[in-house]
Structures are given as structure tokens and as C-alpha cells.
Protein backbone atom coordinates (compact mmCIF):
# COMPACT_ATOMS: atom_id res chain seq x y z
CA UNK A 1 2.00 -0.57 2.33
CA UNK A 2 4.22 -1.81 -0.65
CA UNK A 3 6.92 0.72 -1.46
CA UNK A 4 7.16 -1.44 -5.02
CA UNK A 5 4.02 -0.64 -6.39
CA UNK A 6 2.99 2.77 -8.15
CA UNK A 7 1.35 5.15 -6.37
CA UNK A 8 -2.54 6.89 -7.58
CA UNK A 9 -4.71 9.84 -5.73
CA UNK A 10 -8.54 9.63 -6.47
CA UNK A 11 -9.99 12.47 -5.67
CA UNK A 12 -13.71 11.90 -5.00
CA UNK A 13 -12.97 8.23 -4.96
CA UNK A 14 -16.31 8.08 -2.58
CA UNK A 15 -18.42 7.71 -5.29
CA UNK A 16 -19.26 7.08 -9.35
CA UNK A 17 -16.51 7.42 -11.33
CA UNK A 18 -13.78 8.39 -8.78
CA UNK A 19 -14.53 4.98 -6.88
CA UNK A 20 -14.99 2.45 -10.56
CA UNK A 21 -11.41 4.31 -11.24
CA UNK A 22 -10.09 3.92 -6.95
CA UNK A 23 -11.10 -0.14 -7.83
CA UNK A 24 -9.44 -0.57 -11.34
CA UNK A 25 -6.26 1.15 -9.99
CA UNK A 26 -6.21 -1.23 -7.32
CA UNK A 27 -6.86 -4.28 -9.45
CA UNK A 28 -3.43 -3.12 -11.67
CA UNK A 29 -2.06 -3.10 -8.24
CA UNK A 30 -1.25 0.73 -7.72
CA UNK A 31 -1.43 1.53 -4.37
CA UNK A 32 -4.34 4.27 -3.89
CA UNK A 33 -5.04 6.91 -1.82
CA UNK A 34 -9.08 7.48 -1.49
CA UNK A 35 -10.01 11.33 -1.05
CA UNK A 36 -13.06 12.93 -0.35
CA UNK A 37 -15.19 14.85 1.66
CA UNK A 38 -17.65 12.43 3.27
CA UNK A 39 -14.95 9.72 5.08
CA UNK A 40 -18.20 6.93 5.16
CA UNK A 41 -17.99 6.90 1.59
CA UNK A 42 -14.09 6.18 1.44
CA UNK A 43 -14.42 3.99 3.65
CA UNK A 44 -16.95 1.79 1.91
CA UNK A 45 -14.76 2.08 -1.13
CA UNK A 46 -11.89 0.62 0.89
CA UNK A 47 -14.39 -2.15 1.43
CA UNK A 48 -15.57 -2.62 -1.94
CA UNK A 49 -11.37 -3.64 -2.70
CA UNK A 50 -12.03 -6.64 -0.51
CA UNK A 51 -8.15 -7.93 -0.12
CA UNK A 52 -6.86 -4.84 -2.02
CA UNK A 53 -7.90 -2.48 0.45
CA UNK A 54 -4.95 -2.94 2.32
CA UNK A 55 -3.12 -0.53 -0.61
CA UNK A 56 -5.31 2.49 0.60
CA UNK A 57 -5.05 5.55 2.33
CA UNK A 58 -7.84 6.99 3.17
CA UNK A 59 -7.90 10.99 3.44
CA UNK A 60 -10.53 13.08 4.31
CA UNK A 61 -10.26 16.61 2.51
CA UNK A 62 -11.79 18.96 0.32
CA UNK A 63 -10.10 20.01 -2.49
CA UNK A 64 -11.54 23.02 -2.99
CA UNK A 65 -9.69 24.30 0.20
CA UNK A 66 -5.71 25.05 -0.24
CA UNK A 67 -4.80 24.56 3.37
CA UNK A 68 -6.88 20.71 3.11
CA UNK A 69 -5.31 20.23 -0.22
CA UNK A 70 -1.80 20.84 1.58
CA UNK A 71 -2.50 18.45 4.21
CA UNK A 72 -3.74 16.08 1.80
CA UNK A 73 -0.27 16.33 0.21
CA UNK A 74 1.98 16.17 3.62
CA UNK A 75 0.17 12.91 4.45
CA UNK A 76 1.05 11.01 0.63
CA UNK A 77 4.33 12.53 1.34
CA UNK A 78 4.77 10.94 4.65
CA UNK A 79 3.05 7.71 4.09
CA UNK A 80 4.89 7.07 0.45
CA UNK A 81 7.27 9.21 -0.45
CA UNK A 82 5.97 9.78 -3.39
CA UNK A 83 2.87 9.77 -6.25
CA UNK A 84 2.63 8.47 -9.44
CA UNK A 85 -0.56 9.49 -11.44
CA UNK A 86 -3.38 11.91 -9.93
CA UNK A 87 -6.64 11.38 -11.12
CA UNK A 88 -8.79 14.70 -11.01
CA UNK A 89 -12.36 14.18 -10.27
CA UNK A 90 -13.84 15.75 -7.19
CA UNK A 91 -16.10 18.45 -7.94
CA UNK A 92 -19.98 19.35 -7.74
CA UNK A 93 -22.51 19.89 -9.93
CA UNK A 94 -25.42 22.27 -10.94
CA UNK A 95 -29.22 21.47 -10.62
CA UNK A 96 -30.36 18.75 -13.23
CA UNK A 97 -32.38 21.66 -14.51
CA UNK A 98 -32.45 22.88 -18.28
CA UNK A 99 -29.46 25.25 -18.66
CA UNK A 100 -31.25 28.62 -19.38
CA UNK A 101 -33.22 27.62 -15.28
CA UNK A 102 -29.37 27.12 -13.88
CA UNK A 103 -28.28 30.56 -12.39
CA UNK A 104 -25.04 32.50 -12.62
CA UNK A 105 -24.32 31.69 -9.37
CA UNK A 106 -24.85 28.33 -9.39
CA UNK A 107 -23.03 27.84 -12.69
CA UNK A 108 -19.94 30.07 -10.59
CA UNK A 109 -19.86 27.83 -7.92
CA UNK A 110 -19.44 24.52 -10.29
CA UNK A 111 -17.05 26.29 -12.41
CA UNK A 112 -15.35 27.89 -9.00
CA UNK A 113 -15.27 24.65 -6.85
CA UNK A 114 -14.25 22.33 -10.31
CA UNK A 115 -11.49 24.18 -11.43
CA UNK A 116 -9.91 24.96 -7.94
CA UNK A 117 -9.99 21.59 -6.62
CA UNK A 118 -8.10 20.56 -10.05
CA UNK A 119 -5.77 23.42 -9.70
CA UNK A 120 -4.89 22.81 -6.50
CA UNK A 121 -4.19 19.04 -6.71
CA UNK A 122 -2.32 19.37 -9.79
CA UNK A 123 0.18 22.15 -8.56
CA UNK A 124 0.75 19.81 -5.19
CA UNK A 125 1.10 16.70 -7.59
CA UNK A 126 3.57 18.85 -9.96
CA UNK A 127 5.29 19.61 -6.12
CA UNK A 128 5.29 16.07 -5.23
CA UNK A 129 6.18 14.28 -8.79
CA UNK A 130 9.82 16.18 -8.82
């Protein structure tokens, strides 16, 4: 992989918005590592780059999960040396049901899982960006 060009983690590049943003980074020829918890996903991503694919890393993790998020980390680390820009966007959501049918539970575990997997990227980016 090119040591030249700028370095990007996509966190739930699998999909949506993680993957239009894993494919426009590529395109401005960052190199990009693809993150996620279902690997079939990032890999089809890698496909979707055609040529630029070759600029990926693909990592299986879940970034709700400090000791994955670590690993996650030790492999950009090893593989590059270094990262550039981190773009935050893993996460799940609630039900599409009207807000007052969503419980406090569910509404926990969106804020919970959301706001950990950002936490934890962003203090191992912080880490890494030195």
C-alpha cells in the first residue's frame, strides 16, 4: 500500500453512508481502512472501489468493544504507521417506531453502543495521530 497517500478509518464502511464516504475517500486517493462487523459487507465495498481497492484494509471489529477497538488500532499501526482522518459512523439504531413506542432500553442501547464506539475510536485515533 502507498506510504504517500493519507490515511482514513471508516467505521461501518459496510454499508450507507460509511461505504458512499469508504468510496469518495478512495477516489481523493486516501488510502482506507474498511471496518465493520459483518466482513461480507467490507468486502463488497472493497469491490465496489474496482482498481482502488487495492488502498484498503479490511478489519473486522466492533467498535463498541475496547479490546476489538485496540486491535483495530494495532493493525493501522502495523500496516501504516499512521492515520490521518477517522470518520465516526458505526452505530445501531432504534425501531422505526414513533418515539413515545421506542423503550428506555432500546433508546440505552443506541445511545450506549453510539457513543462508545465513537469514544473509543476517537481516544485510539487521538493515540495514533501523535
Amino acid at each position: 500500500m502507498s506510504s504517500t497517500s493519507k490515511v482514513a478509518l471508516v467505521t461501518g464502511a459496510g454499508t450507507g453512508i460509511g461505504q458512499n464516504t469508504a468510496l469518495r475517500l478512495l477516489e481523493e486517493d486516501y488510502s482506507v481502512v474498511l471496518t465493520g462487523r459483518r466482513i461480507e459487507l467490507l468486502e463488497n465495498t472493497k469491490r465496489e472501489a474496482g482498481n482502488s481497492g487495492s488502498r484498503t484494509l479490511i478489519v473486522q471489529a466492533d467498535v463498541s468493544n475496547p479490546k476489538s477497538v485496540r486491535e483495530l488500532f494495532i493493525k493501522i499501526r502495523e500496516t501504516f504507521g499512521r492515520l490521518d482522518l477517522l470518520f465516526n459512523n458505526a452505530g445501531i439504531g432504534a425501531p422505526a417506531v414513533p418515539l413515545e413506542e421506542i423503550s428506555f432500553e432500546q433508546w440505552k442501547a443506541v445511545v450506549g453502543v453510539n457513543l462508545t464506539g465513537a469514544f473509543l475510536c476517537t481516544q485510539e485515533a487521538f493515540r495514533i495521530m501523535k
